[in-house]
N, C-alpha and C. Protein backbone atom coordinates (compact mmCIF):
# COMPACT_ATOMS: atom_id res chain seq x y z
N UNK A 1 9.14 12.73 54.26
CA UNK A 1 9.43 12.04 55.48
C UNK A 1 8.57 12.62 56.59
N UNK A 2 7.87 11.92 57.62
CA UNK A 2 7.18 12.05 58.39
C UNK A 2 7.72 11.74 60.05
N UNK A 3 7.78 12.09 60.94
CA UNK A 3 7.89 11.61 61.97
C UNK A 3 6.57 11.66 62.48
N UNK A 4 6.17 9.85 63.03
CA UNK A 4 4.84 9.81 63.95
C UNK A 4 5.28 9.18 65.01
N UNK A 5 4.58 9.91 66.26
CA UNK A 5 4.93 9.71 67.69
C UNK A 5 6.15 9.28 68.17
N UNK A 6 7.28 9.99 67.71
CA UNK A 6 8.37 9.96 67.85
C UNK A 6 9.42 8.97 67.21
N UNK A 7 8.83 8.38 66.24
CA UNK A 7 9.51 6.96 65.42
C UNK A 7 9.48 8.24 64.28
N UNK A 8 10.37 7.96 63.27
CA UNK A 8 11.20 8.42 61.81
C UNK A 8 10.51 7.32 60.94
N UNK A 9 9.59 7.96 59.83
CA UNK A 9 8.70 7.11 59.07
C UNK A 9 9.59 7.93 57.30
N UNK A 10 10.43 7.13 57.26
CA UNK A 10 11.14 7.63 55.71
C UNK A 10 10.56 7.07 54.62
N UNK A 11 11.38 6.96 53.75
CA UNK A 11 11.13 6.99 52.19
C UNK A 11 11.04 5.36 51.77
N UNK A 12 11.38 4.58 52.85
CA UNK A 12 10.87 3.16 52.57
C UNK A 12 9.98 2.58 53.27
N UNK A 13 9.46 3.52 53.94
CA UNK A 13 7.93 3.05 54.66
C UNK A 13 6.90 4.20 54.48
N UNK A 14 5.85 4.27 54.30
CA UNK A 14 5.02 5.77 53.59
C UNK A 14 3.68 5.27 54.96
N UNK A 15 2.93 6.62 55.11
CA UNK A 15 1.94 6.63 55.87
C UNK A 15 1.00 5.58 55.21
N UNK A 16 0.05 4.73 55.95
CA UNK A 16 -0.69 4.23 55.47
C UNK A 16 -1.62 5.02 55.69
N UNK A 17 -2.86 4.77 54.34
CA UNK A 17 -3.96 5.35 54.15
C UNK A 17 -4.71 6.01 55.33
N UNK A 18 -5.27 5.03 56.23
CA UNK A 18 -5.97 6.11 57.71
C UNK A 18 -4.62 6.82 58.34
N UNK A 19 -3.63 7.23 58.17
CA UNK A 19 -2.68 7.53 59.18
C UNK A 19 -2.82 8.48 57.94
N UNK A 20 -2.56 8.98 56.53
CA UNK A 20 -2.60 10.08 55.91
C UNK A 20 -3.97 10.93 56.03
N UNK A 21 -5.19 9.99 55.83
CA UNK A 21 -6.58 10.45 56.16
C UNK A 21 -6.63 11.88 57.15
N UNK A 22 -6.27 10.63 58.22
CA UNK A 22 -5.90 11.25 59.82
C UNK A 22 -5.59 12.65 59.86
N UNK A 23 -3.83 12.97 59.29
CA UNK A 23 -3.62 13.86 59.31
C UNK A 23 -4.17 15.05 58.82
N UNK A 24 -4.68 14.42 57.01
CA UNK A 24 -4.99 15.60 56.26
C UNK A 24 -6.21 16.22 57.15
N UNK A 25 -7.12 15.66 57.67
CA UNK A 25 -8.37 16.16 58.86
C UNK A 25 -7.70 17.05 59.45
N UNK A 26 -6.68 16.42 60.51
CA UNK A 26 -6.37 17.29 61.76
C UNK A 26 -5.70 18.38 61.05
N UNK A 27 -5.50 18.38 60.18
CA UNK A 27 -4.40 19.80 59.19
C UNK A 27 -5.42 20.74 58.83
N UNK A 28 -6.53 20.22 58.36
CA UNK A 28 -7.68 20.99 57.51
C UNK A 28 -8.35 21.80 58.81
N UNK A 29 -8.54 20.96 59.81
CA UNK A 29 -9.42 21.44 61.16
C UNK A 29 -8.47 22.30 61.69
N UNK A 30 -7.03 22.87 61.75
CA UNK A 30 -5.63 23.31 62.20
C UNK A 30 -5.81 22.88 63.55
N UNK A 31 -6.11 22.15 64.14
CA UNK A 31 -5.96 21.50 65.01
C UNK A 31 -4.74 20.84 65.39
N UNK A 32 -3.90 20.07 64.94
CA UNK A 32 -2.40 19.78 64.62
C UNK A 32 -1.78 19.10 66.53
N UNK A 33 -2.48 17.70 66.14
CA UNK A 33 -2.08 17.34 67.93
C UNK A 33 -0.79 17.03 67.69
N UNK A 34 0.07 17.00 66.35
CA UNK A 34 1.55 16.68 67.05
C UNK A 34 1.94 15.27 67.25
N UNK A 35 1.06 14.35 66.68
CA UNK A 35 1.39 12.84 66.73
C UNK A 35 2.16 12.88 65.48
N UNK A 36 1.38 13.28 64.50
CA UNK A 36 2.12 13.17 63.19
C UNK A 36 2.88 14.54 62.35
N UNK A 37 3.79 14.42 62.10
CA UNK A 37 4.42 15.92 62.07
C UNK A 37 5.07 15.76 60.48
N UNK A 38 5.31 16.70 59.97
CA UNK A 38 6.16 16.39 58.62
C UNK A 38 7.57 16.98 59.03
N UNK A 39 8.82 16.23 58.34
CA UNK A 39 10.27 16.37 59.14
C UNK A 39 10.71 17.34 57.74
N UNK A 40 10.63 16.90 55.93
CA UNK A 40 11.43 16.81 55.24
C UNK A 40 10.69 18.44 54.52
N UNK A 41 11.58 19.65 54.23
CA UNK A 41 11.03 20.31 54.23
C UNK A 41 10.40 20.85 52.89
N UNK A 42 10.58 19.71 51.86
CA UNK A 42 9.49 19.78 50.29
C UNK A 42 8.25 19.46 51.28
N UNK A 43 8.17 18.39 52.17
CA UNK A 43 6.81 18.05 52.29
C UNK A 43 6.09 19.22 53.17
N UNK A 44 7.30 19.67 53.69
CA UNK A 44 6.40 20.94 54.87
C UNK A 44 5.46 21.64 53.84
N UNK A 45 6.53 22.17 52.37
CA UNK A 45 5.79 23.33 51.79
C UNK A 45 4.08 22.52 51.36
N UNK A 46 4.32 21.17 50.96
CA UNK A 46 3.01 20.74 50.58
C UNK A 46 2.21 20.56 51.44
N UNK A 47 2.30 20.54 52.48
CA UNK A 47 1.06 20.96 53.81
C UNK A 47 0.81 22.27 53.97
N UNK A 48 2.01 23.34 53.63
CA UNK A 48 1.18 24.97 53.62
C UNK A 48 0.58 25.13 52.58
N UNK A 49 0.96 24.61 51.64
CA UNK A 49 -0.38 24.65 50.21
C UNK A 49 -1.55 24.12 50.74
N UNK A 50 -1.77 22.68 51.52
CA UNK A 50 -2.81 22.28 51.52
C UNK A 50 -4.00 23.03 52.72
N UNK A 51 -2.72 23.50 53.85
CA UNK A 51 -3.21 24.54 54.90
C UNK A 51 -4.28 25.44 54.33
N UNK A 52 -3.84 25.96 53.19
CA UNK A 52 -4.28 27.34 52.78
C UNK A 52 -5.45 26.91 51.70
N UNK A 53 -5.54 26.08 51.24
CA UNK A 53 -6.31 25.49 50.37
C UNK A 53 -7.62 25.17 51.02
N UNK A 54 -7.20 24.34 52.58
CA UNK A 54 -8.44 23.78 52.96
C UNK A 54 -9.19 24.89 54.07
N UNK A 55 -8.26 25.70 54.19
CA UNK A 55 -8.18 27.19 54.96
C UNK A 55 -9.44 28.31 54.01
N UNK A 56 -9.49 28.10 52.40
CA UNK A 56 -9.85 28.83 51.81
C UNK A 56 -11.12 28.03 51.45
N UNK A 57 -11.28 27.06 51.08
CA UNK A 57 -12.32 26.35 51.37
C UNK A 57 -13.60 26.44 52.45
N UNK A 58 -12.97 26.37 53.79
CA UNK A 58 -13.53 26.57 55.13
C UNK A 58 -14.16 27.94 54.80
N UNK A 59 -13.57 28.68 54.66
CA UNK A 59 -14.02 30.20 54.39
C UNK A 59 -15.14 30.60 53.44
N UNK A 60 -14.84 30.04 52.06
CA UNK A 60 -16.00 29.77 50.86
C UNK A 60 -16.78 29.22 51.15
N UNK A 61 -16.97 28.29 51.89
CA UNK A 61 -18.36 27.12 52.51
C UNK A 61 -18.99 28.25 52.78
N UNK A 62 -17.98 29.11 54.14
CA UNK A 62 -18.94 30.36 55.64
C UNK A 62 -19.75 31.08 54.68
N UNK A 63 -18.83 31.53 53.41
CA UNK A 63 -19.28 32.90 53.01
C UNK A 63 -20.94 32.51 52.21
N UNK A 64 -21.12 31.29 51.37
CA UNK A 64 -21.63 30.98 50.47
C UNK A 64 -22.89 30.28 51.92
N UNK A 65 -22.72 30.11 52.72
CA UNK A 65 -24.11 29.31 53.70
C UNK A 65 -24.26 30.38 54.61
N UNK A 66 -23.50 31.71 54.55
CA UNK A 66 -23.89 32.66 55.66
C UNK A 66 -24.85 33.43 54.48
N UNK A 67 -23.88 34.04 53.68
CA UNK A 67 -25.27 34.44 51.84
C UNK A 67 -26.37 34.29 51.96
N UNK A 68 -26.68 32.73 51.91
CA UNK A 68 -28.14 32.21 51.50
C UNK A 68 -28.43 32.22 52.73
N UNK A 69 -28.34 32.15 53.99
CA UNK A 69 -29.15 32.59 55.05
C UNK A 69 -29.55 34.10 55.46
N UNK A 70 -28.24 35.12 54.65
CA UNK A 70 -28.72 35.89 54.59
C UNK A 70 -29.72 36.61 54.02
N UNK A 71 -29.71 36.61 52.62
CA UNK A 71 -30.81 36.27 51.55
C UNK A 71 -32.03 36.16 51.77
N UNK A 72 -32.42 34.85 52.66
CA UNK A 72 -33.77 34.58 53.07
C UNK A 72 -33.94 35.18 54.35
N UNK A 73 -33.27 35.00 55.50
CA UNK A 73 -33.13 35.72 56.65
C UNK A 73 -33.42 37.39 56.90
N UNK A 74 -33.04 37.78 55.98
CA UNK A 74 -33.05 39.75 56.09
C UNK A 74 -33.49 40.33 55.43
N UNK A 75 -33.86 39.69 53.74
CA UNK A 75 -34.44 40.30 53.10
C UNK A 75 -36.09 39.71 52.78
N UNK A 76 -36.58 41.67 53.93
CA UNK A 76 -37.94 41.45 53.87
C UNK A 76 -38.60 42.66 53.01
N UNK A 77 -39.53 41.65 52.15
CA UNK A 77 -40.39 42.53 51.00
C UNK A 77 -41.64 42.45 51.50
N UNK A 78 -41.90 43.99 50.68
CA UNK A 78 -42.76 44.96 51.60
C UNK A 78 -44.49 43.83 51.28
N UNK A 79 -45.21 43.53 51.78
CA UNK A 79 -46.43 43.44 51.42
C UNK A 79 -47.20 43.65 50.36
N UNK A 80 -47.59 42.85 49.48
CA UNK A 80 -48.31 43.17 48.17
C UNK A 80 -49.75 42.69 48.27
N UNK A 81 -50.67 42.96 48.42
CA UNK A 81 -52.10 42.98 48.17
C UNK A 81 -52.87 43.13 46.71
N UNK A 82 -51.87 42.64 46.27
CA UNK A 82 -52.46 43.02 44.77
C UNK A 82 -52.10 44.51 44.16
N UNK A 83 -52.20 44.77 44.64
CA UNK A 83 -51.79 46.26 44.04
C UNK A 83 -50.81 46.93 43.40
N UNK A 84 -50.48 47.32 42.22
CA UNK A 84 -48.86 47.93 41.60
C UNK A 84 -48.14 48.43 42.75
N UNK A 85 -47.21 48.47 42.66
CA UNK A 85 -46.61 49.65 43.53
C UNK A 85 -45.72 51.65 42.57
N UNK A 86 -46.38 51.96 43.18
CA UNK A 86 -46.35 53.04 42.43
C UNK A 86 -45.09 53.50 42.33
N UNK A 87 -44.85 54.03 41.00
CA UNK A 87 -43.56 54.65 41.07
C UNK A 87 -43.38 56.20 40.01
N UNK A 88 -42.19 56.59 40.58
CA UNK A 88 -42.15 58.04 39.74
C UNK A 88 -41.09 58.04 38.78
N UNK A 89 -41.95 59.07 37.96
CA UNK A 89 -41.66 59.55 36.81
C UNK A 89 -40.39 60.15 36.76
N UNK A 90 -39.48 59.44 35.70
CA UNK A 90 -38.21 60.54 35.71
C UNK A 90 -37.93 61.45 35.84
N UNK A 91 -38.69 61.95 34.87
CA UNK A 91 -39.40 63.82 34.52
C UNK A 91 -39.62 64.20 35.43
N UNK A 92 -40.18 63.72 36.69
CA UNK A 92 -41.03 64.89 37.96
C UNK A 92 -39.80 65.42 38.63
C-alpha cells in the first residue's frame, strides 16, 4: 500500500508504471520528495532492500570509474629509451 499526495492507493488500485518508475529513481537518488511514500510495512522493508541495493551499486559504479581513472591518471612509468632497465642480483 502506498500513499501518493495524500490519497490511500491500496490493494485494488497499484501504482501505475511511471508513478513506480518515478519513485524507484527518487529512492535510488535518496532524494525522497514525499509525494509518494510507502504506508504498509512488508513494503517499507522492500524499499530498504532496494535502498541498499541501489545504495551499493552507486558506490561500485564510484569505486570501479574512480580505479580506472586512477590507473591511467597516477600511474606514471618511468621513461624507456630502449634500454633494459637494470636490475639486482639476489645474491648481492
Amino acid at each position: 500500500m502506498f500513499v501518493i499526495s495524500d490519497s490511500l492507493v491500496g490493494a485494488d488500485k497499484n501504482l501505475t508504471s511511471s508513478q513506480a518508475i518515478y519513485f524507484s529513481f527518487v529512492t535510488a537518488a535518496t532524494i525522497g520528495y514525499g509525494d509518494i511514500s510507502p504506508k504498509d510495512e512488508s513494503i517499507q522493508h522492500v524499499i530498504i532492500l532496494q535502498i541498499m541495493l541501489s545504495l551499493s551499486f552507486i558506490v561500485m559504479f564510484i569505486a570501479n570509474v574512480s580505479g580506472k581513472l586512477g590507473m591511467g591518471a597516477l600511474a606514471v612509468s618511468p621513461p624507456n629509451d630502449g634500454e633494459a632497465i637494470p636490475t639486482q642480483d639476489p645474491g648481492d
